[in-house]
C-alpha atoms as a PDB file:
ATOM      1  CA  UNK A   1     -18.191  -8.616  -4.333  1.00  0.00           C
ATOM      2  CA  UNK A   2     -14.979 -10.003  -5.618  1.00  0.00           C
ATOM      3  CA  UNK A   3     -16.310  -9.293  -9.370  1.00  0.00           C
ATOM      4  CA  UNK A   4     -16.729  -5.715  -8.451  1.00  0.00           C
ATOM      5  CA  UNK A   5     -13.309  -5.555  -6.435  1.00  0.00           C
ATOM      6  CA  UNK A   6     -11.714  -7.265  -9.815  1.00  0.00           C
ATOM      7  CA  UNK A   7     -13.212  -4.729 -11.885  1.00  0.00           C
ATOM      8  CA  UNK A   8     -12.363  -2.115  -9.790  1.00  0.00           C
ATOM      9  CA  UNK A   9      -9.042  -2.941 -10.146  1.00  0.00           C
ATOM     10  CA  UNK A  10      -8.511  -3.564 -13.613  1.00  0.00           C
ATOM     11  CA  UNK A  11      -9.955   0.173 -13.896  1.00  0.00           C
ATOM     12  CA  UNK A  12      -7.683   1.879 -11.629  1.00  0.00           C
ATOM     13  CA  UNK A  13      -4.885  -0.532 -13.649  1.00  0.00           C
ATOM     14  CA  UNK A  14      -5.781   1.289 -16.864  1.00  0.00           C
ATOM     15  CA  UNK A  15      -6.041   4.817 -14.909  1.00  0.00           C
ATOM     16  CA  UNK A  16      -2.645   4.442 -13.214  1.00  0.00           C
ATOM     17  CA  UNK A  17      -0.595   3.042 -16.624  1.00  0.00           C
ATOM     18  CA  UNK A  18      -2.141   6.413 -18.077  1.00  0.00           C
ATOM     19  CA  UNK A  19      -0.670   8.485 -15.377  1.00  0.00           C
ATOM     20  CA  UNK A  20       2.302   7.165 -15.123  1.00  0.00           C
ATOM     21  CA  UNK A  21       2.943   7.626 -19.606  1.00  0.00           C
ATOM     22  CA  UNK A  22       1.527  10.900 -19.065  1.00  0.00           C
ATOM     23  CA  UNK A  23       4.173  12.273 -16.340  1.00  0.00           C
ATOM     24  CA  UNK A  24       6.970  10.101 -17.968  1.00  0.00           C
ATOM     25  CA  UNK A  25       7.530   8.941 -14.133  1.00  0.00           C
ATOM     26  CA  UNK A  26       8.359   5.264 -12.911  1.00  0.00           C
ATOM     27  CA  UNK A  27       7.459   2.936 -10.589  1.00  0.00           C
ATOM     28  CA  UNK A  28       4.695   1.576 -12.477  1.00  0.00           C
ATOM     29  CA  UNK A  29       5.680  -2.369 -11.549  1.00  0.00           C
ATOM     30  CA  UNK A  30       5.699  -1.694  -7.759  1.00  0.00           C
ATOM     31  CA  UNK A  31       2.121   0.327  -8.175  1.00  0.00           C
ATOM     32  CA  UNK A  32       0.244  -2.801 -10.132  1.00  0.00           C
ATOM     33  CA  UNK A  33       1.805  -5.040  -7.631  1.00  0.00           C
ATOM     34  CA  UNK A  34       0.030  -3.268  -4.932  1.00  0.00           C
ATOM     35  CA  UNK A  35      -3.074  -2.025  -6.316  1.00  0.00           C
ATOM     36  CA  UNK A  36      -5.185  -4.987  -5.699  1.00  0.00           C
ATOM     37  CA  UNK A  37      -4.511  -4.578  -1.899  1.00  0.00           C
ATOM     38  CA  UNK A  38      -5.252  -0.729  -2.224  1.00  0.00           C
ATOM     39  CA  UNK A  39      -8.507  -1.594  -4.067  1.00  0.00           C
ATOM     40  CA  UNK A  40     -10.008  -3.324  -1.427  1.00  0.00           C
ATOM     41  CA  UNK A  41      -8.323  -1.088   1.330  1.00  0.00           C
ATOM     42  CA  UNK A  42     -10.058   2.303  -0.230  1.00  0.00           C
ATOM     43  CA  UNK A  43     -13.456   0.549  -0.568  1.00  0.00           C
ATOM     44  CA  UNK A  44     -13.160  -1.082   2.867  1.00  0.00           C
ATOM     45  CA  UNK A  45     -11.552   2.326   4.731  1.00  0.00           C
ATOM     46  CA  UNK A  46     -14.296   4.548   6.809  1.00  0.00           C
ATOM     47  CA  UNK A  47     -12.844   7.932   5.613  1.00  0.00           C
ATOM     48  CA  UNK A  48     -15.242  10.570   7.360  1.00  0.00           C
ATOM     49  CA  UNK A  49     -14.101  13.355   9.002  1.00  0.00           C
ATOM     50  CA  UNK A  50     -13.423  13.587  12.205  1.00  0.00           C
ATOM     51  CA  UNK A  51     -13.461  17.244  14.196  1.00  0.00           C
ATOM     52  CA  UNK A  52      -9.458  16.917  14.287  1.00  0.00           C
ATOM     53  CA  UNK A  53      -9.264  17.136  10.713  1.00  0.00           C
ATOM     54  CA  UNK A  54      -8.154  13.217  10.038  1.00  0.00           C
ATOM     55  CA  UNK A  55     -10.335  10.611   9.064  1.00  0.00           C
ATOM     56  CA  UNK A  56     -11.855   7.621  11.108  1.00  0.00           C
ATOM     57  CA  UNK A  57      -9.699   5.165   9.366  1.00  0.00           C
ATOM     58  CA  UNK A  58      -6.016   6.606   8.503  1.00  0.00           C
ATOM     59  CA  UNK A  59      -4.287   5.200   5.524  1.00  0.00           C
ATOM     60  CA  UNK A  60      -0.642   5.329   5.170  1.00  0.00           C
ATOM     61  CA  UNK A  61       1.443   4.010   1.855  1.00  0.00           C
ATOM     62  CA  UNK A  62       4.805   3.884   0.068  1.00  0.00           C
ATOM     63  CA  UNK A  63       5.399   6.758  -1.168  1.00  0.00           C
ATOM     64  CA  UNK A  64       6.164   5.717  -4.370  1.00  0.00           C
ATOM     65  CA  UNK A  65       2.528   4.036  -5.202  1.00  0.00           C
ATOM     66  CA  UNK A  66       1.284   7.339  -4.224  1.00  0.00           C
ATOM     67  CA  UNK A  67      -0.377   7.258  -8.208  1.00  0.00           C
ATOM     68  CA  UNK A  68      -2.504   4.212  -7.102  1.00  0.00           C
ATOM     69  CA  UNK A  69      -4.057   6.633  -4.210  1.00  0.00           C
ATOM     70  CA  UNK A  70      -4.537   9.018  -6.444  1.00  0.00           C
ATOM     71  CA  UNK A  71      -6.548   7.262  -8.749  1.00  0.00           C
ATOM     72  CA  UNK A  72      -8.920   5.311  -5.809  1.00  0.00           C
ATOM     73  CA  UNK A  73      -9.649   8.472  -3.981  1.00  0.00           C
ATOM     74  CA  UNK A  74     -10.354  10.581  -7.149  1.00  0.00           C
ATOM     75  CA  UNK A  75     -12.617   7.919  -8.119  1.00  0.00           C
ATOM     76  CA  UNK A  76     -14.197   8.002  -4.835  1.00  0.00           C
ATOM     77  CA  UNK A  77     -14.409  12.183  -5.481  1.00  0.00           C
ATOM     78  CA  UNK A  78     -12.051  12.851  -2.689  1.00  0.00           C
ATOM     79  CA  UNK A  79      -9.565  14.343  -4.584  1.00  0.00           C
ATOM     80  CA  UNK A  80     -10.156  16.236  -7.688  1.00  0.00           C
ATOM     81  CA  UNK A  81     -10.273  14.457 -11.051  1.00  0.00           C
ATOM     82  CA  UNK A  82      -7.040  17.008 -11.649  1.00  0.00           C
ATOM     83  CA  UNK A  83      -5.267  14.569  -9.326  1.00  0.00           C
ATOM     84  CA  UNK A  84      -5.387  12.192 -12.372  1.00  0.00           C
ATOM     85  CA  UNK A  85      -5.103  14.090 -15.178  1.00  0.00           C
ATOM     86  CA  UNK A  86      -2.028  16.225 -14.051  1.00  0.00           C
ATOM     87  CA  UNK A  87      -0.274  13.637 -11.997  1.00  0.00           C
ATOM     88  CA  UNK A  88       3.265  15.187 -12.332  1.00  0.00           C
ATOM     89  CA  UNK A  89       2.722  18.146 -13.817  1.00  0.00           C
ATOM     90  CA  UNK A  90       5.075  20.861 -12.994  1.00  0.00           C
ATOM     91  CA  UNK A  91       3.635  22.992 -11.036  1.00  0.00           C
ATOM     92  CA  UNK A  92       0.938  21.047  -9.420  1.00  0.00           C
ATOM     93  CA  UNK A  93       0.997  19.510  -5.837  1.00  0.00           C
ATOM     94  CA  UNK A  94      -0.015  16.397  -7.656  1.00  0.00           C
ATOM     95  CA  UNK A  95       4.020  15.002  -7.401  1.00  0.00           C
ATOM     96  CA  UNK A  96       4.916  11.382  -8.531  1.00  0.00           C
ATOM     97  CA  UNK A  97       6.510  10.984  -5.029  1.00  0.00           C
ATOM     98  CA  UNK A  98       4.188  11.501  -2.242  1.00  0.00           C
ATOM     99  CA  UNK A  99       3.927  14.812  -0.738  1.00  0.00           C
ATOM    100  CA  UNK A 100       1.368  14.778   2.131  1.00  0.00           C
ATOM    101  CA  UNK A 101      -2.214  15.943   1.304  1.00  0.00           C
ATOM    102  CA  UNK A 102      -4.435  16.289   4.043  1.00  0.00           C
ATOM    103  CA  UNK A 103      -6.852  14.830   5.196  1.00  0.00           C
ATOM    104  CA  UNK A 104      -6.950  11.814   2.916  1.00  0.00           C
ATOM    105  CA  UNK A 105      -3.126  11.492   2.939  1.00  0.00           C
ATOM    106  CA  UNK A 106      -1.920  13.016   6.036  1.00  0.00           C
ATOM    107  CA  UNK A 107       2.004  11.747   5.459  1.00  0.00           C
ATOM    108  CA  UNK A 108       4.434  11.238   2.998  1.00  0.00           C
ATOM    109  CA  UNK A 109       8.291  10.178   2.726  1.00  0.00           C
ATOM    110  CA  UNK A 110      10.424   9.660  -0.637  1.00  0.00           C
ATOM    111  CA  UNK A 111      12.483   7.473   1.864  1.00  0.00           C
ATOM    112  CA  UNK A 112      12.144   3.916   3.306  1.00  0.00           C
ATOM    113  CA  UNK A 113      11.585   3.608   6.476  1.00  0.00           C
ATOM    114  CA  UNK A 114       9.288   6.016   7.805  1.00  0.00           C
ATOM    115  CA  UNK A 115       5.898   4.829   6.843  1.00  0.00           C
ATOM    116  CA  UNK A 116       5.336   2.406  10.033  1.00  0.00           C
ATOM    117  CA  UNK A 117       6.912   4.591  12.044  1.00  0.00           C
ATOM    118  CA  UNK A 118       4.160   7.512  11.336  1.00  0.00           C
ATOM    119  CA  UNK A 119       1.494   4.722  11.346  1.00  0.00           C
ATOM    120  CA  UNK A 120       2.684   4.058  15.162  1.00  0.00           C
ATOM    121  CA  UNK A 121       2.257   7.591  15.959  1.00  0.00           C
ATOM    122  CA  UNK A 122      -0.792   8.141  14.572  1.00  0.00           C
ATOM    123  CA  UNK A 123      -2.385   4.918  15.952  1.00  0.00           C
ATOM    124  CA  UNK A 124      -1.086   5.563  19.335  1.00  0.00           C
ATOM    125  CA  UNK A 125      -2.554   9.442  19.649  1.00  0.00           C
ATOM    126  CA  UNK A 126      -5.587   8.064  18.599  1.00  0.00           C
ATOM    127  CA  UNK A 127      -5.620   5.355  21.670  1.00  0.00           C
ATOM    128  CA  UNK A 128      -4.546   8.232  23.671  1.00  0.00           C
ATOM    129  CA  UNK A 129      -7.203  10.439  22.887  1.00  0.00           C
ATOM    130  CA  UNK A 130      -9.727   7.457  22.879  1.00  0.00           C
ATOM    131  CA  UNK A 131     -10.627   7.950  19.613  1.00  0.00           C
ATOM    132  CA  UNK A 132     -12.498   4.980  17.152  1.00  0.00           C
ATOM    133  CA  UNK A 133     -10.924   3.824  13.453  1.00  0.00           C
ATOM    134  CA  UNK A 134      -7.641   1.782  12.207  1.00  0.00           C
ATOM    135  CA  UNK A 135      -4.599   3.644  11.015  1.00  0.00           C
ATOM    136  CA  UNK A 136      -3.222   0.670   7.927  1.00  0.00           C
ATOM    137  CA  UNK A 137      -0.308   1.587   6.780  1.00  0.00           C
ATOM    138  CA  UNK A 138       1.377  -0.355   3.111  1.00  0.00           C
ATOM    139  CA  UNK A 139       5.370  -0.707   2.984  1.00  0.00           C
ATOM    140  CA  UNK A 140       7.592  -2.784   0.809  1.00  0.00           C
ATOM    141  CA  UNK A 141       9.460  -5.915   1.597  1.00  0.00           C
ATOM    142  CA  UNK A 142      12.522  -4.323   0.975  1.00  0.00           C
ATOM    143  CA  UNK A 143      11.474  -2.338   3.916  1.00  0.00           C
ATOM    144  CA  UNK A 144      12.170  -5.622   5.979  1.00  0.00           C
ATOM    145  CA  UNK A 145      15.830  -4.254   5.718  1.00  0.00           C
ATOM    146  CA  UNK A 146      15.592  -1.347   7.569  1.00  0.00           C
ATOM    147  CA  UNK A 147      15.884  -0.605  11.345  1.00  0.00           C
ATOM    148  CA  UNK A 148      13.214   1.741  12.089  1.00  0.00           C
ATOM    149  CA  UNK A 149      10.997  -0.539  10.682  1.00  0.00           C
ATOM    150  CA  UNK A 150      11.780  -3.025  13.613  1.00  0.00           C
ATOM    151  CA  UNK A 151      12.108  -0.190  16.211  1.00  0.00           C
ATOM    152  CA  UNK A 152       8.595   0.712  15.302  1.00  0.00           C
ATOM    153  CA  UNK A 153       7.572  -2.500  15.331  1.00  0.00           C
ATOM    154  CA  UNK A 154       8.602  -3.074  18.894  1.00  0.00           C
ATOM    155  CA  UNK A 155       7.004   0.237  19.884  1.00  0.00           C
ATOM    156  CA  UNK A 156       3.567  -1.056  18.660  1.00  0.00           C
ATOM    157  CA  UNK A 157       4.006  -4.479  20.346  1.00  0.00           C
ATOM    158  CA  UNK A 158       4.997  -2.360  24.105  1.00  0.00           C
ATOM    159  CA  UNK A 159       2.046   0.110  23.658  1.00  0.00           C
ATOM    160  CA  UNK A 160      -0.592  -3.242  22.397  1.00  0.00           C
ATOM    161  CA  UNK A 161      -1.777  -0.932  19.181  1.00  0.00           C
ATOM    162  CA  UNK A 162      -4.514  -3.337  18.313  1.00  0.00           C
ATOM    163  CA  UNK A 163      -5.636  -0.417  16.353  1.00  0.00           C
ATOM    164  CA  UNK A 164      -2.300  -0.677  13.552  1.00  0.00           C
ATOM    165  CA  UNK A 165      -2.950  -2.940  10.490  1.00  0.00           C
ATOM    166  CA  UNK A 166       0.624  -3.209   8.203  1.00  0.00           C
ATOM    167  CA  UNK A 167       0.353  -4.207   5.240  1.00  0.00           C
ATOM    168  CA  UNK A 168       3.727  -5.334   3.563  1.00  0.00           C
ATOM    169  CA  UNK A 169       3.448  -5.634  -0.023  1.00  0.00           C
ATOM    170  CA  UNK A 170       6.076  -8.913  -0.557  1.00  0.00           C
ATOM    171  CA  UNK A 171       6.547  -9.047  -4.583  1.00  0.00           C
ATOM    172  CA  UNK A 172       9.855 -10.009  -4.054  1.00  0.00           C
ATOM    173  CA  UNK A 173      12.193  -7.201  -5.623  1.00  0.00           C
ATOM    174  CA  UNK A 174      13.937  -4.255  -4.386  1.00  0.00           C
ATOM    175  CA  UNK A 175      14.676  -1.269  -6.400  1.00  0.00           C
ATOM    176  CA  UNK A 176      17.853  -2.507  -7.360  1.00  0.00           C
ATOM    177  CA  UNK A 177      16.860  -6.561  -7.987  1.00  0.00           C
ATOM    178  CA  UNK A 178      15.542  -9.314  -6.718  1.00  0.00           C
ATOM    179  CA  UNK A 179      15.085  -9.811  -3.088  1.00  0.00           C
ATOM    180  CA  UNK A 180      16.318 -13.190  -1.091  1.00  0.00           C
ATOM    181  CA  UNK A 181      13.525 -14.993  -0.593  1.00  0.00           C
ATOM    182  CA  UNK A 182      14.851 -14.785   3.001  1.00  0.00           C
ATOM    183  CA  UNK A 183      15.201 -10.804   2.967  1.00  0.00           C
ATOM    184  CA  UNK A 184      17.196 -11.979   5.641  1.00  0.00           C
ATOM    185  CA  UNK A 185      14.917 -12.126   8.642  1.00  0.00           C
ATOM    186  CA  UNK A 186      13.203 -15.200   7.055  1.00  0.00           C
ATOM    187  CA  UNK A 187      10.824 -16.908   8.173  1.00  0.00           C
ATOM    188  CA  UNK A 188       9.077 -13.510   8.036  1.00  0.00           C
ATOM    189  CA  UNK A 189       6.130 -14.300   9.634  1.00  0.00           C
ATOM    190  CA  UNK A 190       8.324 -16.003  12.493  1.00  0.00           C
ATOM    191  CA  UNK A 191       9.755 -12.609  12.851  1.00  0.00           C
ATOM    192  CA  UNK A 192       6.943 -10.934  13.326  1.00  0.00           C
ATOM    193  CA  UNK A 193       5.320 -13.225  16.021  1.00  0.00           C
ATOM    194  CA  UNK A 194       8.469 -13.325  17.937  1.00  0.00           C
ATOM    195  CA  UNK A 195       7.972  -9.391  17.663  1.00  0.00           C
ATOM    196  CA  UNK A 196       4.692  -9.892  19.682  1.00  0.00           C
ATOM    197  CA  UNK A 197       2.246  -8.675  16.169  1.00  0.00           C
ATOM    198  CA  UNK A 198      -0.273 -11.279  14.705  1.00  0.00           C
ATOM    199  CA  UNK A 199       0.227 -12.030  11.783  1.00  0.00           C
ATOM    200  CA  UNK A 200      -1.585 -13.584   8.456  1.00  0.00           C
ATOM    201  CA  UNK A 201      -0.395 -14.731   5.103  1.00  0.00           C
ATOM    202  CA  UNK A 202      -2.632 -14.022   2.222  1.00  0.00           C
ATOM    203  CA  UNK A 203      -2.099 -14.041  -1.579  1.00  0.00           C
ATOM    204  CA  UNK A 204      -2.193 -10.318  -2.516  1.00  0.00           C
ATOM    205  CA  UNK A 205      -4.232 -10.557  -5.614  1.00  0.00           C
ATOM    206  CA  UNK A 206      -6.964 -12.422  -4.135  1.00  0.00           C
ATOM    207  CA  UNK A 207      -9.407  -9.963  -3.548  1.00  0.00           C
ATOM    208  CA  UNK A 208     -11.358 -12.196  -0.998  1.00  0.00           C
ATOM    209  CA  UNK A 209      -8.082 -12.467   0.886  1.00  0.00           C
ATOM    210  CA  UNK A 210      -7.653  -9.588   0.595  1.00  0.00           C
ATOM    211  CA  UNK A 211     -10.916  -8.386   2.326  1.00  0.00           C
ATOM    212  CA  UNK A 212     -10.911 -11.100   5.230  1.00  0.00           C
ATOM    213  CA  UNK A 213      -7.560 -10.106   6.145  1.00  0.00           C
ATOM    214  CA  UNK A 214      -8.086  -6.508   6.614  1.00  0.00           C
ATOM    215  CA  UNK A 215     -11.512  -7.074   8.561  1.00  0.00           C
ATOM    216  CA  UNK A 216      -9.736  -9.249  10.743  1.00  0.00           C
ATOM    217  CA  UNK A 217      -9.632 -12.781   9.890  1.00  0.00           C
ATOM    218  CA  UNK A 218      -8.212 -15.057   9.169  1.00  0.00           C
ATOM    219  CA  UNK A 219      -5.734 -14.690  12.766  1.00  0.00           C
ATOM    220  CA  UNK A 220      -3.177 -17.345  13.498  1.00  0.00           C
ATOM    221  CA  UNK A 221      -3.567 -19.967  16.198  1.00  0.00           C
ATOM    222  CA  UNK A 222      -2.619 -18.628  19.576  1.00  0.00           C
ATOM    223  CA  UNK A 223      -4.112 -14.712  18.416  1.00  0.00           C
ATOM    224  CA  UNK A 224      -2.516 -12.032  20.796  1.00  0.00           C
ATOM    225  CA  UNK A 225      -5.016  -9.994  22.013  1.00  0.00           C
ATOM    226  CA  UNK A 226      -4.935  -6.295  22.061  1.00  0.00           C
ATOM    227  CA  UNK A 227      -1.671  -6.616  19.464  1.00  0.00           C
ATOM    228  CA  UNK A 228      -1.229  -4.735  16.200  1.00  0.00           C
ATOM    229  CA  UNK A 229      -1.388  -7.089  13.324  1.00  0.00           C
ATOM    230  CA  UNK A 230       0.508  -7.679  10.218  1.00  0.00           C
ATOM    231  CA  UNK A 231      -0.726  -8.806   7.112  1.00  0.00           C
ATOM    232  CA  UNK A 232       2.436 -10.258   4.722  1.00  0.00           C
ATOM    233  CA  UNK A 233       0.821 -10.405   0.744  1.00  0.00           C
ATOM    234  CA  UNK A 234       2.580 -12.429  -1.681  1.00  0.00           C
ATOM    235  CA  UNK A 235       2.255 -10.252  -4.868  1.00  0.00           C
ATOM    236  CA  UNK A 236       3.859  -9.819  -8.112  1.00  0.00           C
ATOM    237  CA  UNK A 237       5.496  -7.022  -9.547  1.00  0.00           C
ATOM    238  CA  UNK A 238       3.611  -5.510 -12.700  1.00  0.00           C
ATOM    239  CA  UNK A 239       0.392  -7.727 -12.071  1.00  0.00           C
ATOM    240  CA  UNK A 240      -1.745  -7.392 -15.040  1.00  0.00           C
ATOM    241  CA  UNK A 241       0.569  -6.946 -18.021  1.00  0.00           C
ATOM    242  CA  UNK A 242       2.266  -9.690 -19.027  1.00  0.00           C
ATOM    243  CA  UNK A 243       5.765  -8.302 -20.171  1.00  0.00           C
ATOM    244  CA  UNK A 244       6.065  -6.263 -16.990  1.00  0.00           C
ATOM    245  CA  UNK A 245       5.635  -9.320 -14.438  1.00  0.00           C
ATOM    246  CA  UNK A 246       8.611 -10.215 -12.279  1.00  0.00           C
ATOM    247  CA  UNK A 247      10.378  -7.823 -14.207  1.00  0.00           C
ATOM    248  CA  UNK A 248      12.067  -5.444 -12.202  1.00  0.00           C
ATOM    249  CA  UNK A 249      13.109  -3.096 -15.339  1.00  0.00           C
ATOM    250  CA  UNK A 250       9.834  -1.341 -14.729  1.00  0.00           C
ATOM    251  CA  UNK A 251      10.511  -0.327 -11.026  1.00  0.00           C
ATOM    252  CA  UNK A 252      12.473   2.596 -12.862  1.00  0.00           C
ATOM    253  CA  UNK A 253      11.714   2.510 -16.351  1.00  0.00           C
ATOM    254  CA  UNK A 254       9.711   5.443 -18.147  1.00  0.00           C
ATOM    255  CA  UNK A 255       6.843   4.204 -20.557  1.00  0.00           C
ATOM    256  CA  UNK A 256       6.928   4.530 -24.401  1.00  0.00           C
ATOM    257  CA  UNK A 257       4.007   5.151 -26.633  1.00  0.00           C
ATOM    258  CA  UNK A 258       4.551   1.217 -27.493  1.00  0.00           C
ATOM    259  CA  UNK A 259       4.529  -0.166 -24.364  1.00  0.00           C
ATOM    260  CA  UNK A 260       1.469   1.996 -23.105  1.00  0.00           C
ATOM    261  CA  UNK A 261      -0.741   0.678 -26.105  1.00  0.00           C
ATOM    262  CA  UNK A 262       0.263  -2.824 -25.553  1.00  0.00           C
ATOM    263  CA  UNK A 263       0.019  -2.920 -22.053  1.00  0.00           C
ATOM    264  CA  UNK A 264      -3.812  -0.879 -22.358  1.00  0.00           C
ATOM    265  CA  UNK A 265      -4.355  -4.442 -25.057  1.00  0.00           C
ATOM    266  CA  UNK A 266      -3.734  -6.523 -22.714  1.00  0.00           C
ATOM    267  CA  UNK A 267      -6.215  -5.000 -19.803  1.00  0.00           C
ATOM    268  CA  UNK A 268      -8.909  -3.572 -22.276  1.00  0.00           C
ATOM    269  CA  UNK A 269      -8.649  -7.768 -23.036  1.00  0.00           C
END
């Protein structure tokens, strides 16, 4: 299985790099750091209708890898191929920040900030109306930063929203440079037990990792029953292309014609 995950991946890589030349839009670095999580997550996600109109499982992400979902759930067929081929296009809803699309992506934000906040909503109407599924929901670690991510977090913790899977994509950079390795509320994963979540440290680009993580295992000694979880992934920024690791000039950066035919040499291998 982790074959197929890594050659999953390495297609949506090539898809996404193409999309983000063709609208002459950015965040390409953040996007491959993240896509090896989203991989899994898309494959792994039960996204069948339910009669409200969401799906079982309810995925929430940055808004800014919102090209990444594009390409898994066109692949997938549940989005049109246009979703790919006109990403940015004026005049399409297919925008390179995430405007929300139901069903398959019921909620979008340009900001920080907001994403766990929605995911706490949306996991605690469906404990309210006793309904099954997960509601995952993929931030940044510069998202560490912000308050509402903490409020939220405490709100998940009170109402025990063992239903709530984060998943905070840690490559280590902010839009405007390189993150302490602290982020200031270091040790992370201290934080977040002392917030009442369980909690799990994987490396994001390990697809098997990757997979027993989001299933549920591995969970920390002394696992808090009926808590939400938090998965913390060590990535890297621009996994995949060699000139665009760790550097945090392609958070922004449009691509040339260059850099899209070397970077497609380097993943066509």
């Amino acid at each position: 299985m982790e074959n197929d995950y890594k050659n999953l991946a390495l297609e949506l890589r090539r898809t996404v790099l193409k999309m983000i030349h063709h609208a002459q839009s950015s965040h390409i670095g953040s996007c491959f750091s993240s896509i090896d999580i989203m991989t899994v997550l898309y494959e792994l996600a039960d996204l069948s209708l339910l009669e409200n109109g969401l799906t079982k499982d309810i995925v929430l992400i940055k808004s800014w890898n919102v090209a990444n979902a594009y390409a898994c759930l066109a692949r997938k067929g549940l989005l049109p191929q246009e979703a790919v081929e006109r990403y940015g296009d004026e005049g399409t809803q297919w925008t390179t920040i995430l405007e929300p699309i139901p069903p398959y992506l019921p909620f979008g934000t340009g900001a920080m900030g907001y994403i766990l906040p929605a995911g706490v909503g949306f996991a605690l109407a469906k404990k309210i109306k006793g309904e099954e599924g997960k509601v995952y929901c993929i931030i940044s670690d510069a998202e560490m930063q912000i308050g509402s991510t903490w409020e939220a977090a405490i709100i998940a913790a009170h109402h025990k929203l063992d239903n709530l899977v984060l998943i905070i994509d840690w490559n280590g950079f902010g839009a405007m440079g390189k993150l302490k390795e602290s982020s200031d509320v270091e040790p992370l994963g201290d934080k977040w037990e002392a917030f009442n979540w369980n909690v799990s440290r994987i490396n994001g680009h390990h697809y098997g990792d990757i997979e027993r993580a989001l299933v549920g295992e591995p969970f920390v000694e002394g696992h808090k029953q009926t808590m939400p979880r938090v998965i913390i992934a060590r990535t890297t920024k621009g996994k995949g292309v060699s000139f665009m690791e760790n550097q945090n000039l392609y958070h922004y950066k449009q691509l040339s014609d260059e850099e899209l035919s070397e970077a497609l040499g380097e993943l066509n291998g």
